[in-house]
C-alpha atoms as a PDB file:
ATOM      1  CA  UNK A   1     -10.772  21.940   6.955  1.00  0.00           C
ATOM      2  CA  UNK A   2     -10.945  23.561  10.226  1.00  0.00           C
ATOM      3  CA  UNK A   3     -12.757  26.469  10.404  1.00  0.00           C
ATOM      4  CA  UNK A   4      -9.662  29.395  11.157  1.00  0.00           C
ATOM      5  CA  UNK A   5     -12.421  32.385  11.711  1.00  0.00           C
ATOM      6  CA  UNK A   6     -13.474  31.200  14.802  1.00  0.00           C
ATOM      7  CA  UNK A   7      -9.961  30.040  16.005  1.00  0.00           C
ATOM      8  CA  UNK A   8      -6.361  31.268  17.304  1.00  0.00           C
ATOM      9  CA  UNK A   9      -3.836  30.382  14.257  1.00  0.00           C
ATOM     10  CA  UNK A  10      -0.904  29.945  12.294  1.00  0.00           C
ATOM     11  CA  UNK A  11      -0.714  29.289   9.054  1.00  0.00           C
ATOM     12  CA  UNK A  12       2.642  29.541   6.638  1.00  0.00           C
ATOM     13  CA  UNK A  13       4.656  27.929   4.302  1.00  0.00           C
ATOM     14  CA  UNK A  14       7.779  28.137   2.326  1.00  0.00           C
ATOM     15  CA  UNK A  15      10.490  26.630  -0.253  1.00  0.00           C
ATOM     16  CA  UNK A  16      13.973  27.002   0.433  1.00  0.00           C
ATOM     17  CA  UNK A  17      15.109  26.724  -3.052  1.00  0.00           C
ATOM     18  CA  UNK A  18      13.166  29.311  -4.618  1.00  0.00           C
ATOM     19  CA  UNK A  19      12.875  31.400  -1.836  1.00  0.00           C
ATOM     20  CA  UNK A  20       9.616  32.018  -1.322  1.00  0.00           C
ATOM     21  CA  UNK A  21       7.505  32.011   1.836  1.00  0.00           C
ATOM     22  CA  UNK A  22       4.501  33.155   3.966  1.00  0.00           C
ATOM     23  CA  UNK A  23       2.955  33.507   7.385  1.00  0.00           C
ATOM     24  CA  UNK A  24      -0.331  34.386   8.802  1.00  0.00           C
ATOM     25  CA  UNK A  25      -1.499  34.266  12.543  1.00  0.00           C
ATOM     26  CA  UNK A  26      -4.268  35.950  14.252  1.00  0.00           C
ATOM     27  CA  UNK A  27      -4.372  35.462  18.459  1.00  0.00           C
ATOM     28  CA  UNK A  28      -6.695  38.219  18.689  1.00  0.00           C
ATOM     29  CA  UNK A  29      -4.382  40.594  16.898  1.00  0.00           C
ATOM     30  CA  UNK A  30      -3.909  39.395  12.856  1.00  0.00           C
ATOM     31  CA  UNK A  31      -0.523  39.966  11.488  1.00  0.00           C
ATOM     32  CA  UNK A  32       1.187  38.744   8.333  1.00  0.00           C
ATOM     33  CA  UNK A  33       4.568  38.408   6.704  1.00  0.00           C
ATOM     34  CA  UNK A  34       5.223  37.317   2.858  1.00  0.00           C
ATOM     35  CA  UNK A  35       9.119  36.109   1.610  1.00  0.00           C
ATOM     36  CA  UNK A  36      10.474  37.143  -1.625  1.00  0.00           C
ATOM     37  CA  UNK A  37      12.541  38.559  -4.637  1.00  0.00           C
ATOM     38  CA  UNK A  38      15.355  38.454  -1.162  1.00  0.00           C
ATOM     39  CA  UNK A  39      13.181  40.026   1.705  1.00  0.00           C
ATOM     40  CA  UNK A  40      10.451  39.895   4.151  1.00  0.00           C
ATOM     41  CA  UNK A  41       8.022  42.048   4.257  1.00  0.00           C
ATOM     42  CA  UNK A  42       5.155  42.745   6.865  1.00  0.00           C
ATOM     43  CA  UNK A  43       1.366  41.899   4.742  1.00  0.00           C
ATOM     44  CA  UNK A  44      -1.997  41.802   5.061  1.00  0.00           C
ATOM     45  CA  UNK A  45      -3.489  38.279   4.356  1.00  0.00           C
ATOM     46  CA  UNK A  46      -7.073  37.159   2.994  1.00  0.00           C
ATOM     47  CA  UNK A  47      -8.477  33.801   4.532  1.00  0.00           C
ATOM     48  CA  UNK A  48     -10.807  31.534   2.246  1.00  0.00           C
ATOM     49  CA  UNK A  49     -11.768  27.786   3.239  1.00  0.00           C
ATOM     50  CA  UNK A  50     -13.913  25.531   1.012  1.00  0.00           C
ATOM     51  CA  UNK A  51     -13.812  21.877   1.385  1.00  0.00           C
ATOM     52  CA  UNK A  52     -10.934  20.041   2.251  1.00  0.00           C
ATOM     53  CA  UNK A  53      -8.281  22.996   1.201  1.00  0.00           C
ATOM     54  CA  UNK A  54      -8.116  26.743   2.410  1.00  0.00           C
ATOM     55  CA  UNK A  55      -6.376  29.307   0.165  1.00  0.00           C
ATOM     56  CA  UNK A  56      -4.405  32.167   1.976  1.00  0.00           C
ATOM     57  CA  UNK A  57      -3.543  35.179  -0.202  1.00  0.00           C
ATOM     58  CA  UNK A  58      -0.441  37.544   0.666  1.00  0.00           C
ATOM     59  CA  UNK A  59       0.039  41.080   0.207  1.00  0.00           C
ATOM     60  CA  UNK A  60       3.195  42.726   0.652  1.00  0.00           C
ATOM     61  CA  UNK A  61       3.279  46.205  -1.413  1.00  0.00           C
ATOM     62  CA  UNK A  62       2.940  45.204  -5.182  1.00  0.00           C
ATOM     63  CA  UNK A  63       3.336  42.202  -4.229  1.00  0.00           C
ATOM     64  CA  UNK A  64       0.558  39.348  -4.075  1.00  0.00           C
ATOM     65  CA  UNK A  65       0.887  35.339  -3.417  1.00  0.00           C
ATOM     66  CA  UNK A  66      -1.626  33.392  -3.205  1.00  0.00           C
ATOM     67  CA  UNK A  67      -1.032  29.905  -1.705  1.00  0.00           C
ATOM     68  CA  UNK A  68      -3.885  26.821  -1.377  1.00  0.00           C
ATOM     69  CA  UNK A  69      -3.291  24.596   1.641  1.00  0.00           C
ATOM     70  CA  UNK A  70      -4.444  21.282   0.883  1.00  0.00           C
ATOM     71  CA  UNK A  71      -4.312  18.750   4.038  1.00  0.00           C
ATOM     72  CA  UNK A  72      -1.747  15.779   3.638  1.00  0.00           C
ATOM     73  CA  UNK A  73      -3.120  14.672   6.851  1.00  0.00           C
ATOM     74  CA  UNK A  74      -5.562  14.691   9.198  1.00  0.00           C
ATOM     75  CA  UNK A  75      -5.359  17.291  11.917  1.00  0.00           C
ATOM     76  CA  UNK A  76      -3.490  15.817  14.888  1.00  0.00           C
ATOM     77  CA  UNK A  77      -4.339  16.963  18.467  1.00  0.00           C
ATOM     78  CA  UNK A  78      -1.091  17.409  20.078  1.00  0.00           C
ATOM     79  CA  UNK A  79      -1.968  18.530  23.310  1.00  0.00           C
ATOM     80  CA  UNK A  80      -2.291  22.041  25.492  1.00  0.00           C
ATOM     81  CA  UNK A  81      -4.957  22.666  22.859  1.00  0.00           C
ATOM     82  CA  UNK A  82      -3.116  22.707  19.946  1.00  0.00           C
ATOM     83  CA  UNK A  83      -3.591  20.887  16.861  1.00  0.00           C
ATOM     84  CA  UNK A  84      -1.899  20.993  13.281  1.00  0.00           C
ATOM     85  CA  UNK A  85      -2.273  20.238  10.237  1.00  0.00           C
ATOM     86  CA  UNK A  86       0.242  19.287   7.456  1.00  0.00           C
ATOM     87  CA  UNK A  87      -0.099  20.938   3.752  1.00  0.00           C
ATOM     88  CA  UNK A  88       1.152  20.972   0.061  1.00  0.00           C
ATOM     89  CA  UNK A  89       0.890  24.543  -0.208  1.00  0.00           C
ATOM     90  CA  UNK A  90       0.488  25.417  -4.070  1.00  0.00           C
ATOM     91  CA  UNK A  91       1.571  28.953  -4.373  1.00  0.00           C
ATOM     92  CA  UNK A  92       0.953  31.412  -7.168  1.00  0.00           C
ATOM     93  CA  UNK A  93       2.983  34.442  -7.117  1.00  0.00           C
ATOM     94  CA  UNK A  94       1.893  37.193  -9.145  1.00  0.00           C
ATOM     95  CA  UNK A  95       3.999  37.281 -12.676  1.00  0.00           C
ATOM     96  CA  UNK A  96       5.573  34.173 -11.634  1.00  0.00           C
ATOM     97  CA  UNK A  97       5.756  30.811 -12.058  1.00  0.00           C
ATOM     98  CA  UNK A  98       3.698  28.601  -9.526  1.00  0.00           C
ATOM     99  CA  UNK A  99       5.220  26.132  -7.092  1.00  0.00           C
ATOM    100  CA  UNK A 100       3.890  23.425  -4.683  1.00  0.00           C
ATOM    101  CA  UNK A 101       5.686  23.076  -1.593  1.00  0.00           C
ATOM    102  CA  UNK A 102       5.205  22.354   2.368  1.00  0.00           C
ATOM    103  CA  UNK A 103       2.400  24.013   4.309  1.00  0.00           C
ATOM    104  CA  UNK A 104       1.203  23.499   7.750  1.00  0.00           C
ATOM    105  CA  UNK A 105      -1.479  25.296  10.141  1.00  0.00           C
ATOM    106  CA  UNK A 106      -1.409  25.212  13.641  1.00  0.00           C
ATOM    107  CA  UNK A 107      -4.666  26.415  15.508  1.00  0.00           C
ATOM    108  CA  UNK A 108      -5.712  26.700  19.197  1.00  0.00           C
ATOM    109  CA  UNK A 109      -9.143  25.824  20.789  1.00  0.00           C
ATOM    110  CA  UNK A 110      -8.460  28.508  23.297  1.00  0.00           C
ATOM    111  CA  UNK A 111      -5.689  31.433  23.539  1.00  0.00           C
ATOM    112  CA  UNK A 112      -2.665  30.362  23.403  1.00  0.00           C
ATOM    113  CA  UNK A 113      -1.479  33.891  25.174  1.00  0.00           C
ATOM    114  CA  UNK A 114      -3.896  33.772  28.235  1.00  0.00           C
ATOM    115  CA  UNK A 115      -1.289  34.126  31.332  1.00  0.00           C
ATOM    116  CA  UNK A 116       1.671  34.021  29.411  1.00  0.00           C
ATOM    117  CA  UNK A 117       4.254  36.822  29.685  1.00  0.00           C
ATOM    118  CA  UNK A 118       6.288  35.077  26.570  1.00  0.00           C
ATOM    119  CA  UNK A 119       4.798  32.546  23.937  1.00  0.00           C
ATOM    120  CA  UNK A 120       6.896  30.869  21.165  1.00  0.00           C
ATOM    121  CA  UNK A 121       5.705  28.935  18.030  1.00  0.00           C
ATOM    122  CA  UNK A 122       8.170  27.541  15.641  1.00  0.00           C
ATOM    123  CA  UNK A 123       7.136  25.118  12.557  1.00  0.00           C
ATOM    124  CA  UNK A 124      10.325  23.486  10.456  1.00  0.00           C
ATOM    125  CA  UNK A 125       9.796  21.813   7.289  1.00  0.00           C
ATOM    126  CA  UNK A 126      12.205  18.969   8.314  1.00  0.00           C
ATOM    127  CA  UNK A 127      12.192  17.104   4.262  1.00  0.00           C
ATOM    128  CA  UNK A 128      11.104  13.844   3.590  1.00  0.00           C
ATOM    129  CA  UNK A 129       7.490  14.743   4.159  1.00  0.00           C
ATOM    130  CA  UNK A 130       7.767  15.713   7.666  1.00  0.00           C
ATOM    131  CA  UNK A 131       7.038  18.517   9.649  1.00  0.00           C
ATOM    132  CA  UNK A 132       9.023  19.589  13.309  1.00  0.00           C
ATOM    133  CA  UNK A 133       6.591  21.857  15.921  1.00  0.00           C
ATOM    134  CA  UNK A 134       7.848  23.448  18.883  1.00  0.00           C
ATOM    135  CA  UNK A 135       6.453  26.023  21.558  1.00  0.00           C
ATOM    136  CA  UNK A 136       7.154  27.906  24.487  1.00  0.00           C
ATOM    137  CA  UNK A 137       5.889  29.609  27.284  1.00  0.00           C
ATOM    138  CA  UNK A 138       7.118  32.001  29.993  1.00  0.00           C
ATOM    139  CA  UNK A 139       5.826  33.094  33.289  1.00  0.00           C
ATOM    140  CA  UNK A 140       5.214  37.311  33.363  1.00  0.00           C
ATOM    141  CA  UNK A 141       8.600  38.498  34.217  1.00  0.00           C
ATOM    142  CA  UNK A 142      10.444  35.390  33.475  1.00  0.00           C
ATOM    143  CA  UNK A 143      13.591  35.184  30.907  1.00  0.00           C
ATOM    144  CA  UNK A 144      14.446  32.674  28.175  1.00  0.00           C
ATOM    145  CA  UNK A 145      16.006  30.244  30.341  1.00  0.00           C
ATOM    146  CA  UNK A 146      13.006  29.674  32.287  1.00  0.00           C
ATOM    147  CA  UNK A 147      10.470  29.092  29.493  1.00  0.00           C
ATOM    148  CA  UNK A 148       8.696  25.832  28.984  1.00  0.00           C
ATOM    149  CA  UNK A 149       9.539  24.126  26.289  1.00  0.00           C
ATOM    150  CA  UNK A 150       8.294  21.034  24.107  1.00  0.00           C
ATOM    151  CA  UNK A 151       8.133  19.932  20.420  1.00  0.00           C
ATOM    152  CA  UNK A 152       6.893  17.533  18.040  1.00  0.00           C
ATOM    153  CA  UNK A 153       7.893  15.633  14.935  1.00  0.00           C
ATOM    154  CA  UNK A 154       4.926  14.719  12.299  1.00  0.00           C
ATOM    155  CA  UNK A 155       5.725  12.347   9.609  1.00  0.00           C
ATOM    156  CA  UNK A 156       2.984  10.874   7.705  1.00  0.00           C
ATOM    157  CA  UNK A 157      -0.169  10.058  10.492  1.00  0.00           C
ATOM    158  CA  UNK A 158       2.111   9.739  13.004  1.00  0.00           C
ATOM    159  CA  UNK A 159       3.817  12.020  15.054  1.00  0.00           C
ATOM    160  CA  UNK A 160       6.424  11.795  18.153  1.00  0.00           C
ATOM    161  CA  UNK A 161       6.733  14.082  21.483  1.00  0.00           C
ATOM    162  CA  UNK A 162      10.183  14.834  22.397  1.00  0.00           C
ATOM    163  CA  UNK A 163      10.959  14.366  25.751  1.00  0.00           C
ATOM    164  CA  UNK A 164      13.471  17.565  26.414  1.00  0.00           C
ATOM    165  CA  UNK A 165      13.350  20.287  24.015  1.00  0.00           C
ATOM    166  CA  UNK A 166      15.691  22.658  24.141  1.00  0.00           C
ATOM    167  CA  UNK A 167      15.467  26.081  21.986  1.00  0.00           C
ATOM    168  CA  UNK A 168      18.694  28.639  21.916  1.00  0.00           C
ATOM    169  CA  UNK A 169      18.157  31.990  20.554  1.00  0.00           C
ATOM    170  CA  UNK A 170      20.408  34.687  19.337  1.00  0.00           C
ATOM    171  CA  UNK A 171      19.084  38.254  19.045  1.00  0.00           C
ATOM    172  CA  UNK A 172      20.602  41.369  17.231  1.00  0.00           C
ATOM    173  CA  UNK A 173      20.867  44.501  19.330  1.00  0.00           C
ATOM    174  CA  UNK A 174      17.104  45.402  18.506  1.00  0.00           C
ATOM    175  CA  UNK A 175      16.146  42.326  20.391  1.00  0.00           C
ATOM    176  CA  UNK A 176      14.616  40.298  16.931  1.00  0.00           C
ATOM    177  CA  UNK A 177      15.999  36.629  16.464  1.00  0.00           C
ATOM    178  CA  UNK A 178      18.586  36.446  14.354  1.00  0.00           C
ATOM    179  CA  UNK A 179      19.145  32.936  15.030  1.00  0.00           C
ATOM    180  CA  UNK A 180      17.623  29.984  16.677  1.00  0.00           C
ATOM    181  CA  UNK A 181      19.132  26.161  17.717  1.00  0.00           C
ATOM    182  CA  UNK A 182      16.872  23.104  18.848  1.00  0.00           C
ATOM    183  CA  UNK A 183      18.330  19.985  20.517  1.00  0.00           C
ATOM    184  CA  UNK A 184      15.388  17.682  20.577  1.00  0.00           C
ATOM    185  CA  UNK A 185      15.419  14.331  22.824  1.00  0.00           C
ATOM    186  CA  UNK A 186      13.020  11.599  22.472  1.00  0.00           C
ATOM    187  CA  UNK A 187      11.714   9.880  24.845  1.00  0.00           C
ATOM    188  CA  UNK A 188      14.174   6.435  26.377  1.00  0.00           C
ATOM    189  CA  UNK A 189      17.191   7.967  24.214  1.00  0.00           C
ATOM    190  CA  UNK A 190      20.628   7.007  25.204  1.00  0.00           C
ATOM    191  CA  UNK A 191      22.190  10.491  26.070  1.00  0.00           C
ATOM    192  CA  UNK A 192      25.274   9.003  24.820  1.00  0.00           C
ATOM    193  CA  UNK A 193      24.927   8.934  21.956  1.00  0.00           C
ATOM    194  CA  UNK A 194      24.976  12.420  20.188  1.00  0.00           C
ATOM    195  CA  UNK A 195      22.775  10.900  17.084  1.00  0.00           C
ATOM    196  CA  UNK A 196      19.798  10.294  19.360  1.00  0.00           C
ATOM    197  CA  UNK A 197      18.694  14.080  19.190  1.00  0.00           C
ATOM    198  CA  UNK A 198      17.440  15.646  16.500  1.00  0.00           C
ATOM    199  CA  UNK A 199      18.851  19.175  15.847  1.00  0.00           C
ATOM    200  CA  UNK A 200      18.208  22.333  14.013  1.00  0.00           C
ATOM    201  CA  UNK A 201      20.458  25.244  13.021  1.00  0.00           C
ATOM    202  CA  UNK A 202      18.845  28.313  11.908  1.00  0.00           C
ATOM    203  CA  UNK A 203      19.490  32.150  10.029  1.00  0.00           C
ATOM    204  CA  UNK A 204      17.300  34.376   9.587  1.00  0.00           C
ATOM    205  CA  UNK A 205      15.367  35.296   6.261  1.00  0.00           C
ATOM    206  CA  UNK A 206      14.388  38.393   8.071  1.00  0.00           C
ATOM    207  CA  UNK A 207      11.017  39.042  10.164  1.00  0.00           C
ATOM    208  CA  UNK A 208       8.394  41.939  11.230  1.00  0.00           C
ATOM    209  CA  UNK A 209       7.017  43.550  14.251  1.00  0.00           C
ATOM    210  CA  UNK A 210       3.508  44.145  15.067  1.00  0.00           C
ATOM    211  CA  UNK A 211       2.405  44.860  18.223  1.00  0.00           C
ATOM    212  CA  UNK A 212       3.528  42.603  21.040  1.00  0.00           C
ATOM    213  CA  UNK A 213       4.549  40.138  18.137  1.00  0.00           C
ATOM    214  CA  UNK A 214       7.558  39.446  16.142  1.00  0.00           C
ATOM    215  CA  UNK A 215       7.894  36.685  13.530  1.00  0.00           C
ATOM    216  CA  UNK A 216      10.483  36.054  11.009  1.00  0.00           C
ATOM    217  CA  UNK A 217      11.143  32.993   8.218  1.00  0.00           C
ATOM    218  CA  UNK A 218      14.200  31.056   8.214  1.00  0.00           C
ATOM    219  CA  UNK A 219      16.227  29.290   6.357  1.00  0.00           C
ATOM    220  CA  UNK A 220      16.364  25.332   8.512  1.00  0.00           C
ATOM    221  CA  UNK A 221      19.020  22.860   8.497  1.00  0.00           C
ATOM    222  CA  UNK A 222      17.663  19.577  10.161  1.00  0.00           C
ATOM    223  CA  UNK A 223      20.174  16.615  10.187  1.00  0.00           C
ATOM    224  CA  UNK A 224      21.258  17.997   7.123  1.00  0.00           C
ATOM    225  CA  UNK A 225      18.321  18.416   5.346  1.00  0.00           C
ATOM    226  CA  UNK A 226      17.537  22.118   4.555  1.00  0.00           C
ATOM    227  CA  UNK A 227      13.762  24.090   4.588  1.00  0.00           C
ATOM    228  CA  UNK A 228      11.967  27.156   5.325  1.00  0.00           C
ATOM    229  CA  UNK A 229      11.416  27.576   9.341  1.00  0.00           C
ATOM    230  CA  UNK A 230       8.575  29.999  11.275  1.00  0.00           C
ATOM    231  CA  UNK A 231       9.366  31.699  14.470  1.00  0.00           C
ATOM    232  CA  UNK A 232       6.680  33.846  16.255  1.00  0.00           C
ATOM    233  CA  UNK A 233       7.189  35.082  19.217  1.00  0.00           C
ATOM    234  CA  UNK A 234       4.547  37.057  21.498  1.00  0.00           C
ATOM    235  CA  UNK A 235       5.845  38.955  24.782  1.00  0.00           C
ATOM    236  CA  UNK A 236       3.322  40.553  27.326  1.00  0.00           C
END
């Protein structure tokens, strides 16, 4: 297990059909979100790594989750720096019954944020096992349209860089996603053909502010297949 201490991350995880969900990043500035009984809340989070698994516990009020990330794979480089890791997340909730669901962490040699006036990071459980990864940047004074985009699929050891990657947001009049779209090309795909892309459709679970961040769970259709989506977005 990679050692998160000394590292820029993200770490979450979620199951749509109980509705329950977490997020913890740290790019110099920790923050924390935790999904449940309806809502999301902004936490604080606890970090501990031993061997091959790292447990990340939750606060949220009264509320406490504690989740172990065990690696399905090994940590895949995936370029700019960033490399990921796909989990079964066993969560414990406090006075409920445990689950085991997806996981992933995401973590960057170097800042992600260094020159960047906006930064995106989006992880999809996709089903089947497999795990969708997307980011963004934006030049200082820049607008959506203009970010640079690019995204990943992981299934199993292998994983697949999508050519164009195209990310459509929709905000609510406090500027916080309410709803995202991808449209993700691979590479040598026959444009004509509308099944070549893979696409996403998402709605908000509901998110949290802190500082120049906002991020927000959602709930992720993917080709039909429905999971628990992360969205964090950092603006200079």
């Amino acid at each position: 297990m990679t050692d998160l201490a000394r590292g820029f991350f993200v770490c979450g995880f979620g199951d749509a059909a109980t509705g329950i969900g977490g997020l913890a990043w740290d790019f110099g500035e920790p923050g924390a979100l935790l999904l449940g009984d309806g809502e999301v809340r902004s936490a604080t989070f606890a970090l501990e790594e031993g061997g091959a698994a790292a447990t990340l516990e939750l606060t949220a009020g009264d509320a406490t989750v504690e989740a172990t990330m065990s690696p399905r794979t090994a940590e895949l480089p995936l370029g700019d720096g960033l490399t990921v890791l796909v989990c079964v997340a066993d969560v414990s909730p406090k006075g409920s019954q445990a689950i085991r669901c997806a996981g992933q962490i995401s973590r960057w040699g170097a800042d992600p944020l260094e020159g960047a006036g906006t930064f995106r990071h989006l992880a999809i459980d996709a089903g089947e096992e497999a795990l969708l990864i997307a980011e963004s940047r934006g030049e200082p004074g820049g607008d959506h349209g203009e970010e640079r985009s690019t995204a990943w699929l992981i299934r199993g050891e292998d994983e697949t860089r999508f050519e164009d990657t195209f990310i459509s947001t929709q905000y609510d009049g406090g500027g916080d996603p309410t709803r995202f779209g991808l449209e993700l090309w691979p590479e040598e795909a026959e444009r004509a053909s509308r099944a070549a892309a893979t696409r996403v459709a998402a709605s908000s679970l509901g998110g949290v502010a802190l500082g120049n961040a906002w991020a927000g769970l959602f709930r992720c259709h993917t080709d039909g297949t429905e999971g628990i989506g992360s969205h964090l977005i950092w603006r200079a």
